[in-house]
Protein backbone atom coordinates (compact mmCIF):
# COMPACT_ATOMS: atom_id res chain seq x y z
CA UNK A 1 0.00 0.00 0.00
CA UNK A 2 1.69 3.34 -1.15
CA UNK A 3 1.86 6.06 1.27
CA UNK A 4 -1.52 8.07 1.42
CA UNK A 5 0.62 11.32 2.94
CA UNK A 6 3.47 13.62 0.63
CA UNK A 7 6.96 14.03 1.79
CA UNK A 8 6.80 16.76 4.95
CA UNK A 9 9.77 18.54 3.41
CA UNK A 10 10.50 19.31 -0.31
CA UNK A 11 13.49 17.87 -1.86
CA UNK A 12 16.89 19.70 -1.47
CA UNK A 13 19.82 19.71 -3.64
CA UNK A 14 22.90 18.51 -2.06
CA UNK A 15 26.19 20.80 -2.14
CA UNK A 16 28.25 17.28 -3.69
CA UNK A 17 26.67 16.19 -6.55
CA UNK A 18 23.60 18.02 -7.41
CA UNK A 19 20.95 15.04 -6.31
CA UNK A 20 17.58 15.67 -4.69
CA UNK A 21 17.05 14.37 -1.04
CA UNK A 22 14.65 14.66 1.38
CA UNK A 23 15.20 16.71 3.57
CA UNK A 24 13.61 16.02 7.11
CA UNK A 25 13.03 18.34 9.70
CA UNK A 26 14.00 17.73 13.33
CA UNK A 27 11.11 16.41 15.70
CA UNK A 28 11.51 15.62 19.07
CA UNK A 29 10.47 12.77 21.26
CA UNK A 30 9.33 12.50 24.57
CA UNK A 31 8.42 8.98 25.56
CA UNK A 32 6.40 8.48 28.54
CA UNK A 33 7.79 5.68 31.13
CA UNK A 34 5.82 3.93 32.48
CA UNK A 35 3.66 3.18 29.41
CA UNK A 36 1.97 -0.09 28.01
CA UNK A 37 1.66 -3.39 29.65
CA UNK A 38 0.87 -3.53 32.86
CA UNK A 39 1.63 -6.72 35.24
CA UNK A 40 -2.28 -7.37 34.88
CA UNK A 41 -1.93 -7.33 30.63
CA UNK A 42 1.51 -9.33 31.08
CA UNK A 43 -0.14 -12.42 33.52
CA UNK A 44 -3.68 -12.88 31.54
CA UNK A 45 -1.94 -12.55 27.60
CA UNK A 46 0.63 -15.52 29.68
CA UNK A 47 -2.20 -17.07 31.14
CA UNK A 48 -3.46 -17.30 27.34
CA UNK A 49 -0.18 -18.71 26.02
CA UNK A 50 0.68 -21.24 28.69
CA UNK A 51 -2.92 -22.68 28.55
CA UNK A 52 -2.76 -23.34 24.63
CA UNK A 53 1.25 -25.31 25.47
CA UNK A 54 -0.45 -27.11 27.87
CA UNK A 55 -3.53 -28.12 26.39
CA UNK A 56 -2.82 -27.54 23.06
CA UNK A 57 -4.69 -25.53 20.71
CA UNK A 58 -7.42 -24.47 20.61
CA UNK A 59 -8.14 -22.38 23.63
CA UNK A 60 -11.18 -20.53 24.19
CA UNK A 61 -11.37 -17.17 25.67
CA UNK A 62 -14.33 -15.34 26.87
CA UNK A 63 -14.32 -11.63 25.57
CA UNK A 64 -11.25 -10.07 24.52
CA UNK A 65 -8.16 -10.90 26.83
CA UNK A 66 -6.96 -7.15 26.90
CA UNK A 67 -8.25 -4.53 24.55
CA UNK A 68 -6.01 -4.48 21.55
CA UNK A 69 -6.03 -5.97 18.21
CA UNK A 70 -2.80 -6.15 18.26
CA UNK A 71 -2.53 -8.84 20.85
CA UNK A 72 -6.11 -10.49 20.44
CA UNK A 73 -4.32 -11.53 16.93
CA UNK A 74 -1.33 -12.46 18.09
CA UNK A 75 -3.23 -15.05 20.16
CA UNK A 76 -5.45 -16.17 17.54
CA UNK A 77 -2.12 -17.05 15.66
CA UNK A 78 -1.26 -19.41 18.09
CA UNK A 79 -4.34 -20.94 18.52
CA UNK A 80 -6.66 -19.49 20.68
CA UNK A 81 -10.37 -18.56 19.79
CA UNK A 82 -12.46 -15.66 21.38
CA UNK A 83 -15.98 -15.68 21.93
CA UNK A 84 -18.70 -13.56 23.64
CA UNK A 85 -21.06 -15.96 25.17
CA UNK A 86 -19.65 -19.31 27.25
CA UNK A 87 -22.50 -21.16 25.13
CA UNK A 88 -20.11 -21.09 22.09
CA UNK A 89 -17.38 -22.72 23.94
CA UNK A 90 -17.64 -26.80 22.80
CA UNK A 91 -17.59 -29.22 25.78
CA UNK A 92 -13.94 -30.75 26.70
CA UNK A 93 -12.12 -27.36 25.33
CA UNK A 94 -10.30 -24.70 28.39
CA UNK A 95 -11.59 -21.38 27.94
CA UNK A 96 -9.88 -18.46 30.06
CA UNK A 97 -11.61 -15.32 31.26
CA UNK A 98 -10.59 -12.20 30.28
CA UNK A 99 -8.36 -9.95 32.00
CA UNK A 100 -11.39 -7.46 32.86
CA UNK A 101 -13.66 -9.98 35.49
CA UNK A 102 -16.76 -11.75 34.85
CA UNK A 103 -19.59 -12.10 36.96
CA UNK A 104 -20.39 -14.79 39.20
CA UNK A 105 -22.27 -16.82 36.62
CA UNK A 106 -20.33 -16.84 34.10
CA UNK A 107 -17.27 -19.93 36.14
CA UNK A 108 -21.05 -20.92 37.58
CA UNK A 109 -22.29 -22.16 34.67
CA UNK A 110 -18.59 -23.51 33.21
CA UNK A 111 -18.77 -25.40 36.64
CA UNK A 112 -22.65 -26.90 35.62
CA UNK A 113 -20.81 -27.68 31.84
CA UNK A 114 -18.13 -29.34 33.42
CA UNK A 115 -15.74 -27.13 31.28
CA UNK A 116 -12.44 -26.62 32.42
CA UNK A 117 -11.54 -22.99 32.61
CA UNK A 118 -8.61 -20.56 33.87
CA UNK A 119 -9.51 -16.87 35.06
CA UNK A 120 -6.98 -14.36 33.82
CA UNK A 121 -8.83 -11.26 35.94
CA UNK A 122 -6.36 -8.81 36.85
CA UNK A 123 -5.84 -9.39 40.59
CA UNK A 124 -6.74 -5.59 41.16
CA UNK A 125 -9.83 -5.97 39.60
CA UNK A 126 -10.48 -9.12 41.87
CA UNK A 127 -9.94 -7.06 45.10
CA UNK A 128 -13.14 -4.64 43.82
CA UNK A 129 -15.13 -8.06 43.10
CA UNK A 130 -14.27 -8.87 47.14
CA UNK A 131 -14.34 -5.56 48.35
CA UNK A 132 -18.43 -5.66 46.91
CA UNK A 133 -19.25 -8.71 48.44
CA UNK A 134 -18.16 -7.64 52.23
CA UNK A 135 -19.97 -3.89 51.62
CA UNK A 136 -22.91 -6.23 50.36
CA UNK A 137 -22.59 -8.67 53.39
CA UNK A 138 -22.41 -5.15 55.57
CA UNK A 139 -26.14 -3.76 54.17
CA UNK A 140 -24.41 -1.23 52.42
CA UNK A 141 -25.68 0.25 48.91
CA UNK A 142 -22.77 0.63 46.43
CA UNK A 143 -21.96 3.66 43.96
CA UNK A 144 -20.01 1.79 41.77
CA UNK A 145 -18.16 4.73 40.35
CA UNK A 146 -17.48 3.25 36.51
CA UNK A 147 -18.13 3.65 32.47
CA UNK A 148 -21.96 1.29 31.60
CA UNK A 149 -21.19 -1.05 29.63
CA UNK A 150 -16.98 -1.68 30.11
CA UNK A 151 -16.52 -5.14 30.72
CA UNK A 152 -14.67 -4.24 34.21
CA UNK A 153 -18.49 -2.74 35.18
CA UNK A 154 -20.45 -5.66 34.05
CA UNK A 155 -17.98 -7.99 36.02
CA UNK A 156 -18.52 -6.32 39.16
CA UNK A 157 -21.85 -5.75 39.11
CA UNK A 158 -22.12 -9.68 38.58
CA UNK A 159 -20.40 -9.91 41.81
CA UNK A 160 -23.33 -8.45 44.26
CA UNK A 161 -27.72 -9.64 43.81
CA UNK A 162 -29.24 -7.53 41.59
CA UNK A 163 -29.82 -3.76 42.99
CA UNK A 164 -27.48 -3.98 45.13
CA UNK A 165 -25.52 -2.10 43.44
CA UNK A 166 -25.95 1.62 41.23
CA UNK A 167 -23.62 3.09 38.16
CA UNK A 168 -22.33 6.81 38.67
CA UNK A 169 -20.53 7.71 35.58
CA UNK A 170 -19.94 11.75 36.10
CA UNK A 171 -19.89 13.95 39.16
CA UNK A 172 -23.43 15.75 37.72
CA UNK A 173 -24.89 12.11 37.69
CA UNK A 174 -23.44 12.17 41.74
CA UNK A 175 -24.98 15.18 42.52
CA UNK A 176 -28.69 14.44 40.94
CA UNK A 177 -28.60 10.95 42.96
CA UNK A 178 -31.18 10.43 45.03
CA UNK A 179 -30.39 7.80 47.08
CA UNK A 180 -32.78 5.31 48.96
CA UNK A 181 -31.56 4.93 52.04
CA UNK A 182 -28.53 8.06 51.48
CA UNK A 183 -26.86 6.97 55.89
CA UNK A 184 -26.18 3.26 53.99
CA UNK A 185 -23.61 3.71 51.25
CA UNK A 186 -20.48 3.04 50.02
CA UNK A 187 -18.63 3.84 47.07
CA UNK A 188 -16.34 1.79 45.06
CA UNK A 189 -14.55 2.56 41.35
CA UNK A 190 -13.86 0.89 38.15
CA UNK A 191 -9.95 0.48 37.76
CA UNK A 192 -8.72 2.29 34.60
CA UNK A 193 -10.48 5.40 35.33
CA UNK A 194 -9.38 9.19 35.01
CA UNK A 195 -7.39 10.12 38.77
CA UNK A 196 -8.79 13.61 38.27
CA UNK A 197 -12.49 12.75 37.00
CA UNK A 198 -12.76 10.09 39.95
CA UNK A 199 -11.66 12.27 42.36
CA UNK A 200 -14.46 14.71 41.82
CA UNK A 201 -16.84 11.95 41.73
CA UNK A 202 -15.90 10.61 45.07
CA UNK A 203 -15.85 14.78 46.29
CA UNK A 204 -19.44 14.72 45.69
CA UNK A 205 -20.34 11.46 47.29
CA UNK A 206 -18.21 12.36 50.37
CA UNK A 207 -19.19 16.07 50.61
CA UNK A 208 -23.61 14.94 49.91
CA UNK A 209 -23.29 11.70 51.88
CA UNK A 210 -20.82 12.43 54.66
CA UNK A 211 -21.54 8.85 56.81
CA UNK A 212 -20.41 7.12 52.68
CA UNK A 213 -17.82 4.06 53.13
CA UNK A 214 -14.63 4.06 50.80
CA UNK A 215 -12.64 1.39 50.31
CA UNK A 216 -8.96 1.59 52.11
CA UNK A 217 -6.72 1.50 49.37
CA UNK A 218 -8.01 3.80 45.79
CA UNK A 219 -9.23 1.50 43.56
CA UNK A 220 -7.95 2.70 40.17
CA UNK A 221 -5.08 0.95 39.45
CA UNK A 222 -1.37 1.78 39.88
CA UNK A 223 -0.56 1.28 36.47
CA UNK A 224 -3.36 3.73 35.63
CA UNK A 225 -2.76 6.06 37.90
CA UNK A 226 1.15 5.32 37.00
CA UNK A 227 0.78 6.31 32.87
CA UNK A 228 -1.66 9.48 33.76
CA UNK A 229 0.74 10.94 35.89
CA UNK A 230 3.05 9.70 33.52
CA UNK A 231 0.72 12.27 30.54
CA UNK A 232 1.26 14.90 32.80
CA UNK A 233 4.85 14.84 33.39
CA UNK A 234 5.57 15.17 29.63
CA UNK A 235 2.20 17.13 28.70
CA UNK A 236 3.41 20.57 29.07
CA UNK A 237 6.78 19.90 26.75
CA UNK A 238 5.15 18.42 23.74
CA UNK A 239 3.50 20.65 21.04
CA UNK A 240 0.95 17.17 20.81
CA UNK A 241 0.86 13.59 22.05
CA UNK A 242 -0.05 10.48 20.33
CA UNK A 243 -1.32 7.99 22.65
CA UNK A 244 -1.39 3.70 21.31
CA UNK A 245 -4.53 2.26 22.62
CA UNK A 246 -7.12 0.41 21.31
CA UNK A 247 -10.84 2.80 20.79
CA UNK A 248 -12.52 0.62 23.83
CA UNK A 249 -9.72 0.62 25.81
CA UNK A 250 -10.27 2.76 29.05
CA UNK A 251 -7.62 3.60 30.70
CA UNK A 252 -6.32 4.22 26.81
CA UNK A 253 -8.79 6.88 26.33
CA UNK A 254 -8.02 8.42 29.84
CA UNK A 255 -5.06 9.13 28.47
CA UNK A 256 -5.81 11.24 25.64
CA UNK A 257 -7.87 13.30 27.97
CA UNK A 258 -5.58 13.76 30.64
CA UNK A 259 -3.70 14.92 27.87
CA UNK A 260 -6.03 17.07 26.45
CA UNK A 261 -6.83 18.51 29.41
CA UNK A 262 -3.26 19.85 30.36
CA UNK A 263 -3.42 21.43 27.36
CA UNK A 264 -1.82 19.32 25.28
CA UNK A 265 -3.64 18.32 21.45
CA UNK A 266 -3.19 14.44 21.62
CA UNK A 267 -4.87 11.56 19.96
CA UNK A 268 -5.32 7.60 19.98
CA UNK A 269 -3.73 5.33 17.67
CA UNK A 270 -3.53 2.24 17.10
CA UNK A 271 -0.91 1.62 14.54
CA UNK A 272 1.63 3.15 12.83
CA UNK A 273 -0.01 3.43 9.74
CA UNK A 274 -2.65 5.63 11.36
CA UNK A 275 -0.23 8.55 12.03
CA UNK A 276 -1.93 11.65 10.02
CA UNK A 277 1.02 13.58 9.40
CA UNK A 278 -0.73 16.38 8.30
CA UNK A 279 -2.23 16.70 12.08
CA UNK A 280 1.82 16.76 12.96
CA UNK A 281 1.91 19.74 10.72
CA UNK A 282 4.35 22.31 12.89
CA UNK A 283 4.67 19.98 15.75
CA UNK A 284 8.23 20.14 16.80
CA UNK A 285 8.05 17.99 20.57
CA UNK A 286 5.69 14.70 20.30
CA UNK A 287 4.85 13.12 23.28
CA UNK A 288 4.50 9.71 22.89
CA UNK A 289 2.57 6.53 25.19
CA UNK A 290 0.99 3.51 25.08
CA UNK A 291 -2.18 1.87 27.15
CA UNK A 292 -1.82 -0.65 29.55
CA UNK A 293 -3.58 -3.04 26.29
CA UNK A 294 -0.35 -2.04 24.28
CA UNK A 295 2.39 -4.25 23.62
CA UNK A 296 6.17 -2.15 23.12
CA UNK A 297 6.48 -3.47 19.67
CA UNK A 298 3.69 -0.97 18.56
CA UNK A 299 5.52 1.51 20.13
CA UNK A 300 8.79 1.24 18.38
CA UNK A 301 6.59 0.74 15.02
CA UNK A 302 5.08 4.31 15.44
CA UNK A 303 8.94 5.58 16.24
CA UNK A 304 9.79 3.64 13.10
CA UNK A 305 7.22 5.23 10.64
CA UNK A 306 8.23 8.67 12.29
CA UNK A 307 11.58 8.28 11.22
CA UNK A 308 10.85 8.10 7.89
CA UNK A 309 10.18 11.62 8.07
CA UNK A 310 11.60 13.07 10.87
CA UNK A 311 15.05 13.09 11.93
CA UNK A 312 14.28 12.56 14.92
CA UNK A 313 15.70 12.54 18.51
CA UNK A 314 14.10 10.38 20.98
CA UNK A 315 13.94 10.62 24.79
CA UNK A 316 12.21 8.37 27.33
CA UNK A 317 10.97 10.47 30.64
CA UNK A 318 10.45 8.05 33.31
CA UNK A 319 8.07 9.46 36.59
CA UNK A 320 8.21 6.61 38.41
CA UNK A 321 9.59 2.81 38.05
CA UNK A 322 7.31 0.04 38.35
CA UNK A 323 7.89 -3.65 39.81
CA UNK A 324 4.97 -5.20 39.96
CA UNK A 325 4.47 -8.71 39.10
CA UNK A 326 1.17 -10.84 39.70
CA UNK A 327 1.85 -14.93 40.16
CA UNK A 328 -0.16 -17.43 37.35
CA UNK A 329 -2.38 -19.84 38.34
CA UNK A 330 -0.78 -23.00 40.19
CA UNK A 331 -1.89 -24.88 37.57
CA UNK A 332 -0.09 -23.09 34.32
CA UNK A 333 3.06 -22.54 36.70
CA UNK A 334 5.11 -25.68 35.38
CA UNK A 335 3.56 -25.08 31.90
């Protein structure tokens, strides 16, 4: 496929020999560190791989593992299969759960199949599902503080009976809330949320319902909390941002507006080939990052396709270091 964008530069003449070459102009980089996988990403994609050298292919897996294309065909390469519903899953074949949680009947009704399957939930996400179930054993009403419709929500909610629980998207939705019994609540949050939006979501609900429960430890995730601070850091140097992420990605889209809102033009990518140079036109600093969803290798493919050009000079900006690591199940661990 020929390139759909002209050269940024006209040709020059060199001094030598008379021959036209491009000239490129000079465009900074400021990479963002911490970006892309998080230990979460890293131990479900694993999860994914080990199952399919253990059991051989092909494995099932319930939604998406982690939001990007990238990955999700990576995976299919080696064998595995994704589905929506556990009714497509054929008896006698694994199937893992996705990365983002499922509720309560979805390993039910494997367990009433007789299907064998592995849960690849981030182990953050898990600690929301058990954090519901002791405010629900308490009598308390939750504010689940989320986006309708993410995966992470609909997980969570399937952790607690029905009403037992209410989505608050936006601090207006917090203030119109009319709660039935407003002394009895608690509040938890989706993981891969904006810091800043969630914050003055959980201002409201402490500020209207003063007797509210939080949980102990913020539920957004370090890792997202980790690359948004990570937006910020950067924001202010960079003339624009791109940000690699997959469109239903979350904490992806978070940080395009985190970046956006420091002031910073940014936008979401997925691959190289979507770069629009013409919306570089003038940029001279580019931020770059990459959602939790987003493998490296996409990362050096947009520096790659920049290059061709730019002359560029790249620097990484790292705000904080991250060791995190979350074990497999015991059962992949001698995979």
């Amino acid at each position: 496929m020929s390139d759909p964008f002209p050269p940024a530069t006209p040709a020059a003449t060199s001094a030598a020999g008379g021959d036209a070459s491009p000239v490129r102009p000079a465009l900074a980089l400021l990479i963002a560190a911490p970006r892309g996988f998080c230990a979460g990403v890293d131990r479900a994609i694993r999860i994914v791989e080990l199952a399919i050298e253990k059991h051989g292919a092909p494995v099932y897996v319930r939604h998406e593992i982690v939001h990007n294309k990238y990955v999700v065909d990576s995976l299919k390469a080696k064998g595995a299969i994704f589905i929506e519903e556990l009714d497509e899953v054929p008896d006698g074949v694994p199937v893992v759960f996705s990365a983002h949680g499922v509720p309560k009947s979805v390993p039910a009704d494997a367990e009433a199949r007789g299907l064998y399957y592995l849960d690849a939930t981030c182990p953050l996400v898990s600690k929301v599902h058990r954090q519901a179930e002791r405010l629900v054993e308490m009598g308390r009403h939750i504010l689940f503080i989320g986006h309708g419709g993410h995966p992470e929500a609909i997980g969570t909610f399937g952790q607690v009976p029905v009403g037992g629980m209410t989505l608050i998207e936006t601090a207006a939705h917090a203030e119109r809330l009319v709660p039935a019994d407003p002394d009895n609540l608690a509040f938890l949050t989706q993981t891969t949320l904006s810091v800043d939006d969630t914050a003055d979501v959980i201002a409201v609900l402490r500020h209207r319902f003063p007797s509210i429960l939080g949980p102990k430890g913020e539920d957004i995730c370090y890792a997202t909390s980790n690359r948004q601070a990570a937006v910020k850091a950067i924001g202010p140097q960079c003339d624009a941002m791109l940000v690699i992420g997959a469109p239903n990605s979350s904490n992806s889209l978070r940080l395009v507006e985190v970046a956006a809102r420091g002031g910073t033009k940014a936008k979401l990518i997925q691959r190289a080939t979507e770069i629009d140079f013409e919306w570089l036109a003038g940029v001279r600093t580019l931020g770059i990052t990459a959602g939790a969803s987003a493998p490296e290798v996409l990362v050096r493919e947009v520096v790659d396709r920049l290059a061709t050009r730019f002359t560029i000079e790249e620097r990484e900006v790292e705000s904080v270091a991250e060791t995190m690591v979350f074990k497999l199940p015991r059962s992949l661990e001698a995979a």
